[in-house]
Protein backbone atom coordinates (compact mmCIF):
# COMPACT_ATOMS: atom_id res chain seq x y z
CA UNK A 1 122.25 108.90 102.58
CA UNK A 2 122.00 105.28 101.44
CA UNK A 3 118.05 106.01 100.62
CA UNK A 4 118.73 109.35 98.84
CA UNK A 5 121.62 107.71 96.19
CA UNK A 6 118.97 104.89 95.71
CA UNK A 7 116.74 107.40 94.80
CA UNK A 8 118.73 109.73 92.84
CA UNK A 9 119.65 106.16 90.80
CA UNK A 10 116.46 105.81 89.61
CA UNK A 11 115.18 107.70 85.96
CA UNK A 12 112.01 108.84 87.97
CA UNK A 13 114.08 109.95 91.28
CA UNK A 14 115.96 112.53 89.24
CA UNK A 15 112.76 113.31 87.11
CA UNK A 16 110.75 114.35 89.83
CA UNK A 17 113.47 116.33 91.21
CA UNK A 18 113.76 117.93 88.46
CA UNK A 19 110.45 118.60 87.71
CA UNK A 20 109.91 120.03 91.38
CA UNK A 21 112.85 122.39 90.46
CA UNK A 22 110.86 123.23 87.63
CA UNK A 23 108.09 124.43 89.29
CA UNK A 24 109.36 126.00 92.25
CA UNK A 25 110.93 128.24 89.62
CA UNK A 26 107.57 129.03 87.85
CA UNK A 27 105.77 129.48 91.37
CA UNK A 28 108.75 131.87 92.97
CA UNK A 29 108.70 133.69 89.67
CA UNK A 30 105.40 134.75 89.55
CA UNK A 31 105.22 135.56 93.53
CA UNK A 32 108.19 138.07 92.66
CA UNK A 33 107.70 139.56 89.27
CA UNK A 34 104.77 141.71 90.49
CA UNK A 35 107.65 143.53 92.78
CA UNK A 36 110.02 145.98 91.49
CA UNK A 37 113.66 145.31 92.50
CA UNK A 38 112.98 141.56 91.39
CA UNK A 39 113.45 141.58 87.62
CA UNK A 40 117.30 140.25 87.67
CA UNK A 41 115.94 137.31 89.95
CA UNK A 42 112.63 136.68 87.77
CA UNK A 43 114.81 136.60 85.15
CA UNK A 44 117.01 134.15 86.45
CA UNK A 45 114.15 131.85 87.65
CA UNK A 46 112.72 131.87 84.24
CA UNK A 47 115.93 130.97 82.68
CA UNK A 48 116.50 128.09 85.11
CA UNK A 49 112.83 126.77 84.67
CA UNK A 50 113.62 126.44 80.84
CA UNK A 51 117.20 124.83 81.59
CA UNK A 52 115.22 122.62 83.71
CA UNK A 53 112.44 121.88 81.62
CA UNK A 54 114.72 121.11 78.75
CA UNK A 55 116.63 118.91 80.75
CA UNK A 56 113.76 116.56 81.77
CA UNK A 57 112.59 115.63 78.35
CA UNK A 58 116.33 113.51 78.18
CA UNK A 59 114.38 111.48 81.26
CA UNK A 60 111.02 111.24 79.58
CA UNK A 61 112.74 110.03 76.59
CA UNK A 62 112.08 106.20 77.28
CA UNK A 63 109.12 106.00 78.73
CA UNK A 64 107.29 105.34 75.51
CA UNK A 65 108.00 102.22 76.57
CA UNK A 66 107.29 102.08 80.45
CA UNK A 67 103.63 102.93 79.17
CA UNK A 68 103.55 100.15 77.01
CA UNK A 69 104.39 97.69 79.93
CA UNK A 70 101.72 99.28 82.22
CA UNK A 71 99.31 99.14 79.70
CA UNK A 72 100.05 95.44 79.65
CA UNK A 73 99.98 95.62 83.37
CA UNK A 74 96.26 97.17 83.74
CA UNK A 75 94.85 94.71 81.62
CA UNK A 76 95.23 92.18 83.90
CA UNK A 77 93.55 94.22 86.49
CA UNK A 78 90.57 91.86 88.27
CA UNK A 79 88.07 94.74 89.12
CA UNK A 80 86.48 96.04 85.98
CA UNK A 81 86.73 99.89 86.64
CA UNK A 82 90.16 100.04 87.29
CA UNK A 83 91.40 98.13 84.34
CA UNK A 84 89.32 99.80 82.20
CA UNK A 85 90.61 103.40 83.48
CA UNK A 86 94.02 102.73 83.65
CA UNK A 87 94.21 101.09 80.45
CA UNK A 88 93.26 103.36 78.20
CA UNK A 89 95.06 106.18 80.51
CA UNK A 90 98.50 104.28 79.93
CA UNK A 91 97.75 104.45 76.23
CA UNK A 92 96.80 108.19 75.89
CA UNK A 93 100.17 108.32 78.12
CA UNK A 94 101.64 106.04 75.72
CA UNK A 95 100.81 108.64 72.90
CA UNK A 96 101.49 111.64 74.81
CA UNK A 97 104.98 110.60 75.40
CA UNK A 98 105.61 109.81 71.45
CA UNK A 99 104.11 113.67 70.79
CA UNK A 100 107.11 114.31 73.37
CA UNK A 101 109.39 112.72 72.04
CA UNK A 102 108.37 114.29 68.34
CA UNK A 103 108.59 117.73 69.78
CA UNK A 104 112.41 116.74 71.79
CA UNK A 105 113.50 116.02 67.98
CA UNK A 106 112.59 119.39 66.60
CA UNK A 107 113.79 121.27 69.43
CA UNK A 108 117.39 119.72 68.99
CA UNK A 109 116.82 120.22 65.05
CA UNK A 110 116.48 116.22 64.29
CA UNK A 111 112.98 117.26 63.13
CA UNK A 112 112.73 120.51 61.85
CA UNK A 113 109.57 120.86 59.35
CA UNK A 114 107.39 119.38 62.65
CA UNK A 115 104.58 121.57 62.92
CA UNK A 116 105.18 122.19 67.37
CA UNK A 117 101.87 124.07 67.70
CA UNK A 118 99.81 120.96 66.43
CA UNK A 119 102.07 118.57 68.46
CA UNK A 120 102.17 120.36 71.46
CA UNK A 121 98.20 120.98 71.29
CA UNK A 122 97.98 116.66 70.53
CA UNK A 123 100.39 116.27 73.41
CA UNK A 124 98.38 118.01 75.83
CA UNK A 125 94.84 116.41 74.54
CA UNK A 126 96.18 112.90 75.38
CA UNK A 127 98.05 114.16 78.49
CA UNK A 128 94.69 115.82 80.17
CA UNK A 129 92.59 112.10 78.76
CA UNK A 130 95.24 110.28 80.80
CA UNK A 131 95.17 112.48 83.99
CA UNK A 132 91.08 112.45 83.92
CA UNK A 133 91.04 108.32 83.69
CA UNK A 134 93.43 108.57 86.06
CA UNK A 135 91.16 110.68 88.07
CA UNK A 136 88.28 108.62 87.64
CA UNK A 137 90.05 105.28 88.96
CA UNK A 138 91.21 107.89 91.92
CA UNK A 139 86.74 108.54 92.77
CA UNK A 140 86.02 104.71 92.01
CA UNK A 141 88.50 103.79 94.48
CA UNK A 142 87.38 106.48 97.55
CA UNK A 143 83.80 105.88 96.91
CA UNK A 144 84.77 101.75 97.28
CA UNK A 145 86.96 102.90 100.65
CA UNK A 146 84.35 104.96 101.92
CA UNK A 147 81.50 102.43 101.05
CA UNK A 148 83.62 100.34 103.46
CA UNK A 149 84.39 102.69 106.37
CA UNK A 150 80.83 103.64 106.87
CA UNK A 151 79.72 99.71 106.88
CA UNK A 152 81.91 99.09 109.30
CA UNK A 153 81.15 102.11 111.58
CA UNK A 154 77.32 101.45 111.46
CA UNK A 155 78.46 97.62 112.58
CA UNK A 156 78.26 98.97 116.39
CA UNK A 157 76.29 102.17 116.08
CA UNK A 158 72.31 102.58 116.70
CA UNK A 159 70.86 105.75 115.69
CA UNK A 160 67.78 107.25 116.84
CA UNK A 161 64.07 106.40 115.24
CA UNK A 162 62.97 110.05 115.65
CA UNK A 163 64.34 112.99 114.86
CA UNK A 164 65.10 115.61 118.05
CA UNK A 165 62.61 118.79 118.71
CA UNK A 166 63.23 121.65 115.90
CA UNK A 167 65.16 119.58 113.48
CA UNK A 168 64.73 121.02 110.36
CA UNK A 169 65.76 120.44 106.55
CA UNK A 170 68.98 122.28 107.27
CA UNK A 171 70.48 120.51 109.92
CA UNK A 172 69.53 117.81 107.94
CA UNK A 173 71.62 119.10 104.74
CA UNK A 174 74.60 120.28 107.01
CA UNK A 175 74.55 117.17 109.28
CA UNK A 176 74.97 115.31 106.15
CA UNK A 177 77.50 117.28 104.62
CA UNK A 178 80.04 116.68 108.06
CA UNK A 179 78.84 113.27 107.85
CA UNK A 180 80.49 113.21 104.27
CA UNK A 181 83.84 114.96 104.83
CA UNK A 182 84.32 112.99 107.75
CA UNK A 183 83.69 110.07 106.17
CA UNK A 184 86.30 110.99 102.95
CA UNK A 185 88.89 112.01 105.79
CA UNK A 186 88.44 109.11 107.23
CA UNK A 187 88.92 106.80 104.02
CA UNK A 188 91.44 109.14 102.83
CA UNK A 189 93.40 108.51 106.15
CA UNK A 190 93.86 105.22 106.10
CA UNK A 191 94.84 104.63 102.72
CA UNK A 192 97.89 106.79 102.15
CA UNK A 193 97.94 105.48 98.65
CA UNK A 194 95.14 106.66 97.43
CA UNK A 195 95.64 110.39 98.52
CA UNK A 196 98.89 110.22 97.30
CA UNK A 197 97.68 109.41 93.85
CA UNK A 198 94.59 111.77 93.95
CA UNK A 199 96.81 114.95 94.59
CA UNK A 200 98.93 114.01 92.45
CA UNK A 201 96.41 113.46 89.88
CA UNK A 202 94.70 116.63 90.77
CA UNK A 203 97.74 118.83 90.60
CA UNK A 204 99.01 117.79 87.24
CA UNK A 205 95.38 118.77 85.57
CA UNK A 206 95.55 121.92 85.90
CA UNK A 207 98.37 121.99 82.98
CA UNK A 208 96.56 120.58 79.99
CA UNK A 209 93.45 122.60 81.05
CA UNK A 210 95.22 125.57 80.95
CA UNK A 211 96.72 124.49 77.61
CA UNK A 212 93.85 123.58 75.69
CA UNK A 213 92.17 126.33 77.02
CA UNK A 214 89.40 124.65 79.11
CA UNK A 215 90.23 126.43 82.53
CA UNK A 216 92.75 129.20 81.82
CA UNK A 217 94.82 129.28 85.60
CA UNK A 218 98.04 131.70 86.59
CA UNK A 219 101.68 130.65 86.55
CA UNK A 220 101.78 131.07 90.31
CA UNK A 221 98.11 128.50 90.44
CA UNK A 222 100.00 125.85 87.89
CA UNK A 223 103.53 126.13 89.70
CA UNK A 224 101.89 125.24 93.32
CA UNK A 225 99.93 122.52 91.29
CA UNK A 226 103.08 120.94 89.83
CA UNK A 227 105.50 120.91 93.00
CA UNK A 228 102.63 119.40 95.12
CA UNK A 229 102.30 117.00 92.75
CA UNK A 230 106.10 116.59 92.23
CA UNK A 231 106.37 116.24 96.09
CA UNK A 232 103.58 113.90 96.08
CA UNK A 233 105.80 111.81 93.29
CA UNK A 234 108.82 111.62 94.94
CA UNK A 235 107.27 109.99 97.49
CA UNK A 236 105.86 107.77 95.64
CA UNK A 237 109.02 107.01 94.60
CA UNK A 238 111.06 107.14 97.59
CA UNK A 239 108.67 104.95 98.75
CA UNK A 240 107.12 102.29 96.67
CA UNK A 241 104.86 100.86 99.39
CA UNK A 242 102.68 104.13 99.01
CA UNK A 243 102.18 103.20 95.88
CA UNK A 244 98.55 102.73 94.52
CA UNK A 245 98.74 99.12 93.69
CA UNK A 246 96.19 97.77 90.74
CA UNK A 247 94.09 95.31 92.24
């Protein structure tokens, strides 16, 4: 109980609550509005989403400046890659959340001659920029982990000169291709960090693609993105060890 009010304290606890509320919603409302005697509870979802949705932008509403401090945070970063990616992710983040902010004001009427197509189209240009750096850091830092698991399983293994009778170009192709999973499960595995942060990652893009357009998904393919990525948050959160640190 102790854990959960600790949790529930923090801005981000309640945000990814929230935002796992918010796309439950989306992903029970599209599994039920294809059946008939289901349009009083679609219609309930949808208006709870929106509550929801509404409600989180009061949360997001300082982080203008969390960005800012990560920003300053990456560039101290000693590997090259990963300062480089995360840096100029935290600053499209740090200009995504002032489009959110902008677009907060003119839904409560502070801001009413804002023009929320062109906003909301900016917003989710620097959002998806973000996410893909984001991404990119995530692939730098499994090819580095699984660069280091398969050194240290060829450290005591000896594998045969010659190839066995029959071995052809596809065994070859496949043998490699179970090498290569197993290898990325393996990496994966041991650094709970870094698969936390790479579904994360990898649920959330699906939501500017489908806004700019790029990859056009369903409300039932975004809503499962979002809540795995919202479970994958708050236990980042719960959790802070699990964390992917910056080296």
């Amino acid at each position: 109980m102790e854990a959960f009010i600790r949790f529930t304290n923090q801005t981000q606890g309640r945000d990814r609550l929230f935002r796992a509320a918010q796309y439950t919603c989306m992903l029970l409302r599209y599994l039920l509005e294809p059946k008939a005697d289901k349009e009083e509870v679609v219609t309930k979802l949808k208006t709870l989403e929106s509550s929801v949705s509404a409600g989180r932008k009061w949360f997001r509403l300082g982080n203008v400046v969390h960005a800012l401090q990560a920003t300053r945070q990456s560039m101290r970063a000693v590997d090259l890659v990963p300062r480089v990616c995360l840096t100029l992710a935290n600053l499209n983040r740090v200009v995504y959340f002032v489009c959110d902010t902008v677009l907060w004001g003119r839904s409560v009427g502070l801001a009413p001659g804002v023009n929320r197509e062109k906003w909301r189209l900016w917003a989710a240009r620097h959002y998806c920029c973000s996410l893909l750096l984001s991404l990119l850091r995530d692939l730098y830092e499994v090819s580095r982990q699984m660069g280091q698991v398969a050194r240290d399983r060829a450290v005591g293994e000896k594998s045969p000169s010659q190839d066995p009778l029959g071995y052809s170009v596809a065994d070859e192709e496949t043998e490699w291709l179970q090498s290569f999973l197993l290898l990325l499960f393996h990496s994966l595995r041991k650094h709970p960090p870094l698969l936390l942060d790479t579904v994360k990652n990898l649920g959330d893009i699906l939501i500017p693609l489908d806004q700019l357009g790029i990859y056009k998904s369903n409300p039932g393919i975004i809503g499962l993105g979002g809540l795995v990525s919202s479970v994958a948050g708050i236990v980042t959160v719960a959790w802070p060890h699990l964390r992917l640190k910056t080296p």
